[in-house]
PDB file of N, CA and C in Angstrom:
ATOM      1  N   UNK A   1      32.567 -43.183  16.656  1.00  0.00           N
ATOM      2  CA  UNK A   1      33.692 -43.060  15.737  1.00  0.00           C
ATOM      3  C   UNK A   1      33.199 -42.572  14.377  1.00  0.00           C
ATOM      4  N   UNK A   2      33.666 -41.616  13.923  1.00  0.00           N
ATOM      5  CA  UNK A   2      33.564 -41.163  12.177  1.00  0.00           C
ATOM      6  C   UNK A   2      34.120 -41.656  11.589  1.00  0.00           C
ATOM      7  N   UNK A   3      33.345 -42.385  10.512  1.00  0.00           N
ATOM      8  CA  UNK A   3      34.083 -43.093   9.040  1.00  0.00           C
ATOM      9  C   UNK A   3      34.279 -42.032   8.318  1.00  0.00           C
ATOM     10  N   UNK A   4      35.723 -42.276   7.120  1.00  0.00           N
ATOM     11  CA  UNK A   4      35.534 -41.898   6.301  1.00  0.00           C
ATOM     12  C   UNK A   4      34.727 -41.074   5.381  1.00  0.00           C
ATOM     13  N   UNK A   5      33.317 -41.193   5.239  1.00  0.00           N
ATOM     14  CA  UNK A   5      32.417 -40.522   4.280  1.00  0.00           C
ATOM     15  C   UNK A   5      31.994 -39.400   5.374  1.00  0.00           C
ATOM     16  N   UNK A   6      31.182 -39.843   6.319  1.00  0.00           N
ATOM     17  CA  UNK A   6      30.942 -38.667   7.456  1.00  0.00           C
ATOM     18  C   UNK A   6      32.060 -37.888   7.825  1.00  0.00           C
ATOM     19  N   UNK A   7      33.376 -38.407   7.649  1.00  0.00           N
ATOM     20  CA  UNK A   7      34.751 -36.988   8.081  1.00  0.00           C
ATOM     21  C   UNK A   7      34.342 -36.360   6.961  1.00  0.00           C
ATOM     22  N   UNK A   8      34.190 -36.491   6.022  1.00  0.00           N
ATOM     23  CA  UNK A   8      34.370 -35.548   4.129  1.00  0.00           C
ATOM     24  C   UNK A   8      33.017 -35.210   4.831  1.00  0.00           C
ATOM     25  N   UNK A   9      31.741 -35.174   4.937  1.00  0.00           N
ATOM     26  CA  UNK A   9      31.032 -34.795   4.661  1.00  0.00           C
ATOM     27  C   UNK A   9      31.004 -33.630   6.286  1.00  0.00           C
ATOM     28  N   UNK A  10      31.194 -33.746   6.856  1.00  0.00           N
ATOM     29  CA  UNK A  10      31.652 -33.047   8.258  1.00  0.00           C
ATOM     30  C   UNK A  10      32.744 -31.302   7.838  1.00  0.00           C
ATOM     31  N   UNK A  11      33.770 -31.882   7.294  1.00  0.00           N
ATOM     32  CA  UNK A  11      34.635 -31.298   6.485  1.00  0.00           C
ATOM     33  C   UNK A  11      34.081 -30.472   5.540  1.00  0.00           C
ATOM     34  N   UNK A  12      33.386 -31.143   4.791  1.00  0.00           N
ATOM     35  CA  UNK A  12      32.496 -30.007   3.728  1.00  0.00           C
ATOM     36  C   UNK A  12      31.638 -28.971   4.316  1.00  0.00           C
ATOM     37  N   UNK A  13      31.073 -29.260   5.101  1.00  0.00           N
ATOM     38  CA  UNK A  13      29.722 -28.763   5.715  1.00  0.00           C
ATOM     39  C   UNK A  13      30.502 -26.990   6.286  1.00  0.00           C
ATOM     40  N   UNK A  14      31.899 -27.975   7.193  1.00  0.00           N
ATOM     41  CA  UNK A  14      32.593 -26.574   7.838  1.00  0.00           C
ATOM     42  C   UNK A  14      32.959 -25.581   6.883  1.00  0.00           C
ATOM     43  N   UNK A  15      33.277 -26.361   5.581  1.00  0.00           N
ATOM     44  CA  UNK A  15      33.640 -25.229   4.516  1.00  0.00           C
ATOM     45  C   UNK A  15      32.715 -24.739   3.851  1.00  0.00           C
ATOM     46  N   UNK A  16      31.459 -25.233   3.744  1.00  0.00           N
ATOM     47  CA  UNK A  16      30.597 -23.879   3.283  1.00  0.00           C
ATOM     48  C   UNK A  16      30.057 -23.005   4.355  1.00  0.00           C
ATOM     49  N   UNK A  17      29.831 -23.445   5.616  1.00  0.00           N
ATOM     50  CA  UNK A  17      29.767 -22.624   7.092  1.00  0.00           C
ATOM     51  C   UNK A  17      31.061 -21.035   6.552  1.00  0.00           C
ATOM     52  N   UNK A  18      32.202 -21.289   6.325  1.00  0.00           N
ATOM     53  CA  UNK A  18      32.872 -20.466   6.163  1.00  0.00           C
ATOM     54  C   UNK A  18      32.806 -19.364   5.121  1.00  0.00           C
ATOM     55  N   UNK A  19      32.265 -20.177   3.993  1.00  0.00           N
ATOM     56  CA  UNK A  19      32.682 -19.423   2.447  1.00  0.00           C
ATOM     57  C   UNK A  19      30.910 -18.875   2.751  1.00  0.00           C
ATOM     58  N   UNK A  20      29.688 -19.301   3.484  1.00  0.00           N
ATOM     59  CA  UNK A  20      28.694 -18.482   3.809  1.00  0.00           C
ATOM     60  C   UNK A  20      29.172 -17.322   4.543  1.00  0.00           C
ATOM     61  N   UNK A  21      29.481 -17.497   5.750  1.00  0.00           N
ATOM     62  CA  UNK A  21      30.395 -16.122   6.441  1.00  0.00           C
ATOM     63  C   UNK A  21      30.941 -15.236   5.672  1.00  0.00           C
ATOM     64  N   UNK A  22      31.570 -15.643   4.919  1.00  0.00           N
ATOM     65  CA  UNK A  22      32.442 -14.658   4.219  1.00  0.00           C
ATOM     66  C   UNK A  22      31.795 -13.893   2.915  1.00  0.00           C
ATOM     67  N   UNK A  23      30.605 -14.809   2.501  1.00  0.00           N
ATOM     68  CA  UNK A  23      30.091 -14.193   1.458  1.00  0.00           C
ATOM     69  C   UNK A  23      28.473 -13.469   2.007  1.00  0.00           C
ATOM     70  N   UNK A  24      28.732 -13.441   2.746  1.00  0.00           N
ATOM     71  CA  UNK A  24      27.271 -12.852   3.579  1.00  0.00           C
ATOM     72  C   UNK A  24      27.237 -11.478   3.442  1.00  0.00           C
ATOM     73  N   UNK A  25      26.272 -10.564   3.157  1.00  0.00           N
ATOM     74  CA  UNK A  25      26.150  -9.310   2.936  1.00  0.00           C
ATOM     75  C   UNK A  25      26.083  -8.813   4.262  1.00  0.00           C
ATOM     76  N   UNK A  26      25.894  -9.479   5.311  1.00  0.00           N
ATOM     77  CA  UNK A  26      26.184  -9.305   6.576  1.00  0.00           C
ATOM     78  C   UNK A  26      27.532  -9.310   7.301  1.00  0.00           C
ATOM     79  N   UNK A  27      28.367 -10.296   6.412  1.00  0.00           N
ATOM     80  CA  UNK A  27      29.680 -10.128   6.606  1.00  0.00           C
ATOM     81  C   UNK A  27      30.712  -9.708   5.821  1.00  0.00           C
ATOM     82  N   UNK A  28      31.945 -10.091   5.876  1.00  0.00           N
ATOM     83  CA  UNK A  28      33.214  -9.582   5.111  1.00  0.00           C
ATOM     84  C   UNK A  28      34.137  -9.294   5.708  1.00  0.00           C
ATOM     85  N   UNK A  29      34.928  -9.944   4.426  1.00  0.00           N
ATOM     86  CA  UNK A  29      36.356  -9.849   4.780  1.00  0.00           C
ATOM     87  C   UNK A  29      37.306  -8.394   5.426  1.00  0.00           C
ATOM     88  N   UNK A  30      36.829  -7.585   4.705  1.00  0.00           N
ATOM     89  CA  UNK A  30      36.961  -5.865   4.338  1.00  0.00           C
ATOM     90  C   UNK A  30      36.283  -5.021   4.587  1.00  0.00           C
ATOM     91  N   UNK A  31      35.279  -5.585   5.856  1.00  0.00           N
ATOM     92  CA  UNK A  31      34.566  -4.308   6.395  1.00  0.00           C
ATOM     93  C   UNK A  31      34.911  -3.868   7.648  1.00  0.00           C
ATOM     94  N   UNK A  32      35.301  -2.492   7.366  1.00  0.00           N
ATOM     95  CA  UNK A  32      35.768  -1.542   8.379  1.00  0.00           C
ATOM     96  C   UNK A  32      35.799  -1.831   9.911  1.00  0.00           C
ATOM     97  N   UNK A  33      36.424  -1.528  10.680  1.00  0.00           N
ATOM     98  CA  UNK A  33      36.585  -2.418  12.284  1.00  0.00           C
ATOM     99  C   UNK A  33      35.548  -0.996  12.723  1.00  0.00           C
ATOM    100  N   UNK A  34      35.137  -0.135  12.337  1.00  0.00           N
ATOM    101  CA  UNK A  34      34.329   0.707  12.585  1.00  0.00           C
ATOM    102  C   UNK A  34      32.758   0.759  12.436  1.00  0.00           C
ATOM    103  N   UNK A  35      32.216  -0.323  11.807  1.00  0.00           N
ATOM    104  CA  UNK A  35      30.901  -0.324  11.230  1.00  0.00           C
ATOM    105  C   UNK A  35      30.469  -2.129  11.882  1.00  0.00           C
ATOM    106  N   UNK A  36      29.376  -1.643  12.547  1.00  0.00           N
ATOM    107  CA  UNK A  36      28.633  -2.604  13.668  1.00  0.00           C
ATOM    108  C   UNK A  36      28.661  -3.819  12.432  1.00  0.00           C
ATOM    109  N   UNK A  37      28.718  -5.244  13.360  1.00  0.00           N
ATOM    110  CA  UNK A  37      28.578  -6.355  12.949  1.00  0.00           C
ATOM    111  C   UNK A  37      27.311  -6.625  12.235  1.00  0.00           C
ATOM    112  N   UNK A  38      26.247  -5.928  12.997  1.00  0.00           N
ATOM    113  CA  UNK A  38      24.720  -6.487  12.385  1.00  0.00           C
ATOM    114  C   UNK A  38      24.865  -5.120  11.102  1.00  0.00           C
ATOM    115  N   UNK A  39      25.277  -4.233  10.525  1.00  0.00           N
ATOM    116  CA  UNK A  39      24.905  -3.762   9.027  1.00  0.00           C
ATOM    117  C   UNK A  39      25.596  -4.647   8.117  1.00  0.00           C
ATOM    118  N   UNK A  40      24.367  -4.249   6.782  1.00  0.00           N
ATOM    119  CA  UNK A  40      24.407  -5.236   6.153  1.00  0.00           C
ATOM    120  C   UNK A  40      25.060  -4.049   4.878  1.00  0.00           C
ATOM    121  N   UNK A  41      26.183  -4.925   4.097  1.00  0.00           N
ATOM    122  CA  UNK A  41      26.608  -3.440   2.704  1.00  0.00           C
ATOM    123  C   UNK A  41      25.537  -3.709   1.745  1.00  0.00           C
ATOM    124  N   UNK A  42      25.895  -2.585   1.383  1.00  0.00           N
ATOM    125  CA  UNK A  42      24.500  -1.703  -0.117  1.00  0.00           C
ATOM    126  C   UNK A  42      25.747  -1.596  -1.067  1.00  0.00           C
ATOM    127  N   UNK A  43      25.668  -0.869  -2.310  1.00  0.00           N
ATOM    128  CA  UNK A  43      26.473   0.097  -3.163  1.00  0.00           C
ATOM    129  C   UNK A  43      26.835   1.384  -2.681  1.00  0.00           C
ATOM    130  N   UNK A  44      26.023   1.297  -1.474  1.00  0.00           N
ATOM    131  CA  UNK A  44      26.386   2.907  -0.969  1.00  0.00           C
ATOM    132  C   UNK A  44      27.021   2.995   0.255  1.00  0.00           C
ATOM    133  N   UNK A  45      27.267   1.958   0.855  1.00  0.00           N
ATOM    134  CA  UNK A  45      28.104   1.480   1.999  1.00  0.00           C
ATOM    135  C   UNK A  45      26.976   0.739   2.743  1.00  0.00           C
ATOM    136  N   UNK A  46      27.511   0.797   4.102  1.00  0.00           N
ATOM    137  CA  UNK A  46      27.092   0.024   5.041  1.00  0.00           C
ATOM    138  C   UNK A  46      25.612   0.388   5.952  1.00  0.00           C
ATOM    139  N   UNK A  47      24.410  -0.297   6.041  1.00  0.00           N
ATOM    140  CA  UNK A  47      23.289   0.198   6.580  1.00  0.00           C
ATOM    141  C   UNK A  47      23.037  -0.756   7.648  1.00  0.00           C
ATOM    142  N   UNK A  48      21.610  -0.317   8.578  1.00  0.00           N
ATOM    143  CA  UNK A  48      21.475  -0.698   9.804  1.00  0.00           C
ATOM    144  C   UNK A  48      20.216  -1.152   8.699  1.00  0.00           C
ATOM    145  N   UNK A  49      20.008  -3.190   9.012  1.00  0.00           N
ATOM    146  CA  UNK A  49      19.441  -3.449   8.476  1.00  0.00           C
ATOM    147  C   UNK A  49      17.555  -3.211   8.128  1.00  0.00           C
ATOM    148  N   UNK A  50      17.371  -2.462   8.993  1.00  0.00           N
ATOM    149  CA  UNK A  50      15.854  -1.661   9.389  1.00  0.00           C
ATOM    150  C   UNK A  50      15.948  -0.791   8.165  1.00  0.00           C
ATOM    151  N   UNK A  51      17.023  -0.507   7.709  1.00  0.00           N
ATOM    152  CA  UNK A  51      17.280   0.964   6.543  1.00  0.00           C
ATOM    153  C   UNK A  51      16.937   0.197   5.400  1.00  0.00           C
ATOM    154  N   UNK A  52      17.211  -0.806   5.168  1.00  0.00           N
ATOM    155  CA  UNK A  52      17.834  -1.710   4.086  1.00  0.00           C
ATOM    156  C   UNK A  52      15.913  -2.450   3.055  1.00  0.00           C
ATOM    157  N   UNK A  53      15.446  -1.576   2.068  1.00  0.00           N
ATOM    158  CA  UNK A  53      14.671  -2.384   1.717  1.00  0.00           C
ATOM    159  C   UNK A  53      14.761  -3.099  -0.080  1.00  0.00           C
ATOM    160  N   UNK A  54      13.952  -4.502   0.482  1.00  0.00           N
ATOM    161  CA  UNK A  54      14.271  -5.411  -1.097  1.00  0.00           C
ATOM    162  C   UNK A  54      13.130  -5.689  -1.584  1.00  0.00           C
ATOM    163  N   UNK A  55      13.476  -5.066  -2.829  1.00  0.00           N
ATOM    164  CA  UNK A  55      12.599  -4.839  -3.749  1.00  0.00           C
ATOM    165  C   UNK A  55      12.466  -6.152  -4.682  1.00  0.00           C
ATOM    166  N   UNK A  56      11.258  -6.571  -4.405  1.00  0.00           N
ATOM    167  CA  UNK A  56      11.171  -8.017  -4.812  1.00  0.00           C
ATOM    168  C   UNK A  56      10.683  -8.285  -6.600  1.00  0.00           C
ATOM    169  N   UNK A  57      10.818  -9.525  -6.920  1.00  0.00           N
ATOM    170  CA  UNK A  57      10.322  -9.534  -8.637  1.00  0.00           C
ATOM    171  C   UNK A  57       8.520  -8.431  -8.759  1.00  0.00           C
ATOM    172  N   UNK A  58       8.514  -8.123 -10.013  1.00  0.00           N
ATOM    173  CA  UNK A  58       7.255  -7.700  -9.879  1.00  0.00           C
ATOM    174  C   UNK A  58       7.092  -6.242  -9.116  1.00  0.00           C
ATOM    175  N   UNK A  59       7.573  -5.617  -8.303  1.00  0.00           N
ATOM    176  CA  UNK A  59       8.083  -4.550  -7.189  1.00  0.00           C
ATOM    177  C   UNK A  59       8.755  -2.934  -8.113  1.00  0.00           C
ATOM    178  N   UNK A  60       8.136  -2.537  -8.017  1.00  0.00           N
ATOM    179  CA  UNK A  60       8.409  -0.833  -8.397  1.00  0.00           C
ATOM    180  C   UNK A  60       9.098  -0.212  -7.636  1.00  0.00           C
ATOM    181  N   UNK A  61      10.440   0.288  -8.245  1.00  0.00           N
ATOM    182  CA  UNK A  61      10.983   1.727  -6.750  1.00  0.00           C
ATOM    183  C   UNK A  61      10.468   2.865  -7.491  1.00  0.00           C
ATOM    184  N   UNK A  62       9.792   3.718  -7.134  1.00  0.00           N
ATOM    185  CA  UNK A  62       9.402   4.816  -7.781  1.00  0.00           C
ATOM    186  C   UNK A  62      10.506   6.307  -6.970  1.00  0.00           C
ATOM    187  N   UNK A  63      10.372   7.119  -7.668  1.00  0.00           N
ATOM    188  CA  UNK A  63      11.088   7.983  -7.897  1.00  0.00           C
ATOM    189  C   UNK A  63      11.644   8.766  -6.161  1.00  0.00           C
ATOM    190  N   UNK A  64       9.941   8.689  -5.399  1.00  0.00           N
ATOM    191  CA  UNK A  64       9.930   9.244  -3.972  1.00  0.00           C
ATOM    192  C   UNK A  64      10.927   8.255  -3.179  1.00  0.00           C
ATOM    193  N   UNK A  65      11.198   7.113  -3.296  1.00  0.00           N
ATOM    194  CA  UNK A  65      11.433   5.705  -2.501  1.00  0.00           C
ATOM    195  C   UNK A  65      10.882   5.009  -1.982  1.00  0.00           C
ATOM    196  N   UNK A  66       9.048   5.060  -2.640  1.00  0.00           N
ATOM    197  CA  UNK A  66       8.187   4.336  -2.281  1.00  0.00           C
ATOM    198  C   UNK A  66       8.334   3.343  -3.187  1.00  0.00           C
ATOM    199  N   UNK A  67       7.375   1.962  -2.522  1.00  0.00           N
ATOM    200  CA  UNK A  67       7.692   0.612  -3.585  1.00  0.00           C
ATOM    201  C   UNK A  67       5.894   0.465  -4.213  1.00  0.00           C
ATOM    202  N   UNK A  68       5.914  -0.063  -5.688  1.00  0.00           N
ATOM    203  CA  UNK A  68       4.557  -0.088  -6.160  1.00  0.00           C
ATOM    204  C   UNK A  68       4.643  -1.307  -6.062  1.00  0.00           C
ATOM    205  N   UNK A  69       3.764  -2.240  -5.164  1.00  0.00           N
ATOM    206  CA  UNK A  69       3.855  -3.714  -4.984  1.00  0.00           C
ATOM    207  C   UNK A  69       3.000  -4.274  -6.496  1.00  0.00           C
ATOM    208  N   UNK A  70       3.333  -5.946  -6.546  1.00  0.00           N
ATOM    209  CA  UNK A  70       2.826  -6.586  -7.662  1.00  0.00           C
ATOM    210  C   UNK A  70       1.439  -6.259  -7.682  1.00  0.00           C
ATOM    211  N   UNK A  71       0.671  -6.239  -6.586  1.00  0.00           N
ATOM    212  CA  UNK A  71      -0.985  -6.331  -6.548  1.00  0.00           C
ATOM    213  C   UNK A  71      -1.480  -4.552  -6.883  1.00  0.00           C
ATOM    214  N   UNK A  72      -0.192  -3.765  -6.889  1.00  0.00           N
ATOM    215  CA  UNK A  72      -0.573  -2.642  -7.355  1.00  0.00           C
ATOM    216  C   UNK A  72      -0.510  -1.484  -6.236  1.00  0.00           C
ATOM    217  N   UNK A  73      -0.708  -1.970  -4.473  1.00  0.00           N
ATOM    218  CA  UNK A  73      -0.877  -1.373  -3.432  1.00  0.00           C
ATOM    219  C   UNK A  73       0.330  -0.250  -3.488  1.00  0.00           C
ATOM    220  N   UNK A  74       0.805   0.621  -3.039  1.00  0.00           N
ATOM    221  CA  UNK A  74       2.413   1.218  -3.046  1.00  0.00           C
ATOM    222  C   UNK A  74       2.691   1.562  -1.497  1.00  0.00           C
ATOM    223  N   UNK A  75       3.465   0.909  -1.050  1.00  0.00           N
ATOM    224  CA  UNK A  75       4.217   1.312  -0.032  1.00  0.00           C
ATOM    225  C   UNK A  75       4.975   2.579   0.343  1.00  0.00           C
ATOM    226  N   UNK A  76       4.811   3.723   1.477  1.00  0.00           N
ATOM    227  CA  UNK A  76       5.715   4.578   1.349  1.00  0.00           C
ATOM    228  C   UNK A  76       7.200   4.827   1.459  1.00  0.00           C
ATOM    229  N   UNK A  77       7.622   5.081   1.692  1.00  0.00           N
ATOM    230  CA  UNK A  77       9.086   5.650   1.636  1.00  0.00           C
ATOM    231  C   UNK A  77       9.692   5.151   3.096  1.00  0.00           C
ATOM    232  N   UNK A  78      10.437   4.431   3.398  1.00  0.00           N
ATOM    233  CA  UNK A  78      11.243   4.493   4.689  1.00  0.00           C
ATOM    234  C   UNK A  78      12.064   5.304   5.247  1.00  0.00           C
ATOM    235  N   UNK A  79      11.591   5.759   6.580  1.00  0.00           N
ATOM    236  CA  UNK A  79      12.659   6.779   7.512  1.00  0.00           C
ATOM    237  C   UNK A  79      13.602   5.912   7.888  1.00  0.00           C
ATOM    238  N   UNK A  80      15.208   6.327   7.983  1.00  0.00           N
ATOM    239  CA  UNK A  80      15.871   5.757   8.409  1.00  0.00           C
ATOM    240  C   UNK A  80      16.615   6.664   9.392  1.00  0.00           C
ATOM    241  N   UNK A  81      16.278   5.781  10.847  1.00  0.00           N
ATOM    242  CA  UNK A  81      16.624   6.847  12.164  1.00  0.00           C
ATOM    243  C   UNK A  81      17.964   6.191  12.577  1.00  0.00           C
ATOM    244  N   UNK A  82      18.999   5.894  11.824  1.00  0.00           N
ATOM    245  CA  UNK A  82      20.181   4.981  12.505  1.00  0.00           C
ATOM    246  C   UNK A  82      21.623   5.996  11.309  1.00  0.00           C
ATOM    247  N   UNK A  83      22.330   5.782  11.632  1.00  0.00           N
ATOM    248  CA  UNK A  83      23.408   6.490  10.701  1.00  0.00           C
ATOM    249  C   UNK A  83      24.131   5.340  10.183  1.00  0.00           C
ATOM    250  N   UNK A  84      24.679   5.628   9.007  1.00  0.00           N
ATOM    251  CA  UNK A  84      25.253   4.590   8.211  1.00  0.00           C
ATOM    252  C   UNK A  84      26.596   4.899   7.874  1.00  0.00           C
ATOM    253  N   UNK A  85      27.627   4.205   7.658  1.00  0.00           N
ATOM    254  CA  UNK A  85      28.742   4.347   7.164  1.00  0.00           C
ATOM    255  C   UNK A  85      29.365   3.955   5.473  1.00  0.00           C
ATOM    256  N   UNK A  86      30.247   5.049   5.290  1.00  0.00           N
ATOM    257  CA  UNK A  86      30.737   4.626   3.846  1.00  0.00           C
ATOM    258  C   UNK A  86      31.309   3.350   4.009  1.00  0.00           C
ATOM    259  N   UNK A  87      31.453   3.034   2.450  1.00  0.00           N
ATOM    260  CA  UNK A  87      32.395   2.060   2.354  1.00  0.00           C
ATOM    261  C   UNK A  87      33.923   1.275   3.292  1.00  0.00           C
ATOM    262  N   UNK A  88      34.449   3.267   2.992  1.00  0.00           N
ATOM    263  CA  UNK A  88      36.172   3.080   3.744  1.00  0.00           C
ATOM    264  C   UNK A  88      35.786   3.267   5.635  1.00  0.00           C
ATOM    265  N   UNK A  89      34.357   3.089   6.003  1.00  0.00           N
ATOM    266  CA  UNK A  89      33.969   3.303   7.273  1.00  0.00           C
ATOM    267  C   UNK A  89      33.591   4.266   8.114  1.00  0.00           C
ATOM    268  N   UNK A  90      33.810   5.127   7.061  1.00  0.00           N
ATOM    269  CA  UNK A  90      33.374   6.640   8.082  1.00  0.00           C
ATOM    270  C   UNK A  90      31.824   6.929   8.220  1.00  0.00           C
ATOM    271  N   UNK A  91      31.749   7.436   9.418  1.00  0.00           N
ATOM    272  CA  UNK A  91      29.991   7.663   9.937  1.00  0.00           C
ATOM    273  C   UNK A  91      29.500   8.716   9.143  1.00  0.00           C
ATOM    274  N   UNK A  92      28.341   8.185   8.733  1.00  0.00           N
ATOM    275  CA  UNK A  92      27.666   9.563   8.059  1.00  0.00           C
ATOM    276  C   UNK A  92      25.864   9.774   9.210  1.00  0.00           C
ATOM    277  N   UNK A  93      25.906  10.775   9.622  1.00  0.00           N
ATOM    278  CA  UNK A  93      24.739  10.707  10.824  1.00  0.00           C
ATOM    279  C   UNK A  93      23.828  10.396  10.063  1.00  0.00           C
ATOM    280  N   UNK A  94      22.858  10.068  10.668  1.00  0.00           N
ATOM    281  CA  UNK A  94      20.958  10.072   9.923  1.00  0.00           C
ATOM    282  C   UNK A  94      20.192  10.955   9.697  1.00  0.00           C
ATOM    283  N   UNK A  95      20.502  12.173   9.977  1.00  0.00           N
ATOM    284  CA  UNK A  95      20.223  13.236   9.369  1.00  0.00           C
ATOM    285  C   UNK A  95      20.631  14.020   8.480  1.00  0.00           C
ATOM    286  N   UNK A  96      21.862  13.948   7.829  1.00  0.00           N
ATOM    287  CA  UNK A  96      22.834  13.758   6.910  1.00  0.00           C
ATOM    288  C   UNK A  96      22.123  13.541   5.014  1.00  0.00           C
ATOM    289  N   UNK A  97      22.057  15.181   4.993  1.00  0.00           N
ATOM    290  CA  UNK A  97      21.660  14.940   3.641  1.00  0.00           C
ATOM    291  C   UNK A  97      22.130  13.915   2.407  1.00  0.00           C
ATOM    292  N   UNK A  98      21.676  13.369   1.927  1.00  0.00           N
ATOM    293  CA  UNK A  98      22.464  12.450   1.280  1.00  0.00           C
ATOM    294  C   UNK A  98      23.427  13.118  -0.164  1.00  0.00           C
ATOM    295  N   UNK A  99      24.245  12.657  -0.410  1.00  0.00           N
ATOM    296  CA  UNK A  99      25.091  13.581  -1.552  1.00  0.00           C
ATOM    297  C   UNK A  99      24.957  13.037  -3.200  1.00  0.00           C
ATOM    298  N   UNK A 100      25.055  13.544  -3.888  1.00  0.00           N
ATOM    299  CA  UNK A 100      24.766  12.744  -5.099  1.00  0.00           C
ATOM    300  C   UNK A 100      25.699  11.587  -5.524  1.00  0.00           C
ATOM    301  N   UNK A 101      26.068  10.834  -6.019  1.00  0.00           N
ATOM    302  CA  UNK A 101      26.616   9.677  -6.092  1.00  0.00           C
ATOM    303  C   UNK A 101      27.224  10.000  -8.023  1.00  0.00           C
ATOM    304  N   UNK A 102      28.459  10.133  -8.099  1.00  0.00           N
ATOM    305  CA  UNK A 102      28.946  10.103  -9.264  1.00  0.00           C
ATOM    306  C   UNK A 102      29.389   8.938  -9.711  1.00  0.00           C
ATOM    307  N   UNK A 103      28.564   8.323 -10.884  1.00  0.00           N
ATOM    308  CA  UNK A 103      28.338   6.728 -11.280  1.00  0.00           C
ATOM    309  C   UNK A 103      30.457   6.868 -11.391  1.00  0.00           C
ATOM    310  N   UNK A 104      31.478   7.674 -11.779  1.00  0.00           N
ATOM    311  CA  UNK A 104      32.344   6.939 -11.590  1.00  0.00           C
ATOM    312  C   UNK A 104      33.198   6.841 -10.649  1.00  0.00           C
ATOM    313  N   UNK A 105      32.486   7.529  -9.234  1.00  0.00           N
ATOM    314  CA  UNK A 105      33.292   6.956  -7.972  1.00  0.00           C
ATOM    315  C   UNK A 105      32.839   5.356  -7.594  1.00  0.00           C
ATOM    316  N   UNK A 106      31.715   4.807  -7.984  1.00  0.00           N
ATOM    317  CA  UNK A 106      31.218   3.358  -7.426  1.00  0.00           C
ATOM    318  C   UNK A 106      31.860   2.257  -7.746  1.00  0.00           C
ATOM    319  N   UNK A 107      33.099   1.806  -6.454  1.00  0.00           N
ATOM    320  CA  UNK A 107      33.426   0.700  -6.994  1.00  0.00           C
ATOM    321  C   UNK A 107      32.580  -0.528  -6.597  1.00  0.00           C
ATOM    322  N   UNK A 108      32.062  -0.820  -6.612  1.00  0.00           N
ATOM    323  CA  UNK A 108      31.211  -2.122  -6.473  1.00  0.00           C
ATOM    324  C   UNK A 108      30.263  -2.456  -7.100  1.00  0.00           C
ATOM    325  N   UNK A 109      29.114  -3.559  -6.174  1.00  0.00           N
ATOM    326  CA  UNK A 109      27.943  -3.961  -7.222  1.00  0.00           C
ATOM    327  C   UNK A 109      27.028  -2.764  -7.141  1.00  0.00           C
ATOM    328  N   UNK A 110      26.162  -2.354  -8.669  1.00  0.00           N
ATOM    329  CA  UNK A 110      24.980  -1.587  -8.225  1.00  0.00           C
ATOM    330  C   UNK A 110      24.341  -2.887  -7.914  1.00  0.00           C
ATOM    331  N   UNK A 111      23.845  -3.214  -9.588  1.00  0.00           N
ATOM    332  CA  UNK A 111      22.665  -4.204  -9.553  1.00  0.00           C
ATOM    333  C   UNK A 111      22.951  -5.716 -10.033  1.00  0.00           C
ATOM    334  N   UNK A 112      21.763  -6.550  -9.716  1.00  0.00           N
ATOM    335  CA  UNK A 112      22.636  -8.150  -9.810  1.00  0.00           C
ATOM    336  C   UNK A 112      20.943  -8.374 -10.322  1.00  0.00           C
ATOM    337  N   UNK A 113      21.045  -8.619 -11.973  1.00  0.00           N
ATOM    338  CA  UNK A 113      19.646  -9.985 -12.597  1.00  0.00           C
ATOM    339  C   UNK A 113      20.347 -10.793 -12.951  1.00  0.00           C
ATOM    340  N   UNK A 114      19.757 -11.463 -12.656  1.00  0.00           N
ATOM    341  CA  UNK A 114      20.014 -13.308 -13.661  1.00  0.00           C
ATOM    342  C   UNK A 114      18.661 -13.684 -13.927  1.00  0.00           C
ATOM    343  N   UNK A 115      19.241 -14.543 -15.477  1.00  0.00           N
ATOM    344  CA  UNK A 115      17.388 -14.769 -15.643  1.00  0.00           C
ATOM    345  C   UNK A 115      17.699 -16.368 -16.016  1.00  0.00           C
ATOM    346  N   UNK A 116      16.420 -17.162 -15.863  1.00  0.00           N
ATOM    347  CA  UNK A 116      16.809 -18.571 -16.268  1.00  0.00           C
ATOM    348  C   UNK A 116      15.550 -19.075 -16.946  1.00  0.00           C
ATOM    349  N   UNK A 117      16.049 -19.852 -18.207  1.00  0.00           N
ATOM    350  CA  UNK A 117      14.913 -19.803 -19.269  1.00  0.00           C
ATOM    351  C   UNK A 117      15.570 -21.400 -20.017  1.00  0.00           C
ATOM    352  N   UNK A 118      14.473 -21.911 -20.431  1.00  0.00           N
ATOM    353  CA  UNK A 118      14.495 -23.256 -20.749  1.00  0.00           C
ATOM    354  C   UNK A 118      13.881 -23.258 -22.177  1.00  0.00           C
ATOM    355  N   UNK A 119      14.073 -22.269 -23.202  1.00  0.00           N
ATOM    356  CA  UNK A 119      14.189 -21.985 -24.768  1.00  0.00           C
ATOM    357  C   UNK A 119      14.897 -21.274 -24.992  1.00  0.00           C
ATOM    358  N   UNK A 120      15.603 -21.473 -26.619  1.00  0.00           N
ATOM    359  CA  UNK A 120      16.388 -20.571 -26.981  1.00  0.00           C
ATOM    360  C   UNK A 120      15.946 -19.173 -27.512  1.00  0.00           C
TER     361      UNK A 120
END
């Protein structure tokens, strides 16, 4: 039998299970019935997560799309052999030159810092 505190806490658990789902870069509310379950969205639409690289604190994107790691090493550039879709869902192949991006068609996130500091 569930008491009281274990129903609330049962109850809670299902509701962040949900509001994770929904806030998952893997998921969404508003992504296209056209674009596979496993891509994950970018600013530039939707990628096959093999495409998808994160550039960690400390981490360089340099100009080619290679990464200059903290220890200095640089990683090259990733091929991406999968096709990706825009935003509104349409396929763009993988061979598909990429087009320039006019900063005022982007409705969404580019970039996300937060910083947290314990002086004023």
């Amino acid at each position: 039998m569930i008491k009281g505190a274990q129903l609330c806490f049962v109850a809670g658990f299902a509701v962040l299970v949900v509001l994770f789902a929904f806030s998952s870069p893997m998921a969404g509310m508003n992504r296209p019935l056209e674009v596979p379950q496993d891509y994950v969205i970018t600013p530039f639409g939707y990628f096959h997560p093999s495409c998808v690289l994160m550039v960690a604190e400390g981490e360089t994107l340099l100009a080619d799309g290679s990464v200059r790691h903290a220890d200095g090493t640089v990683e090259g550039a990733h091929i991406c052999n999968y096709p990706h879709y825009t935003a509104g869902g349409a396929i763009v192949a993988a061979d598909a030159k990429a087009r320039k991006i006019n900063p005022l068609e982007i409705d969404g996130w580019v970039e996300s810092i937060s910083v947290t500091t314990n002086t004023s």
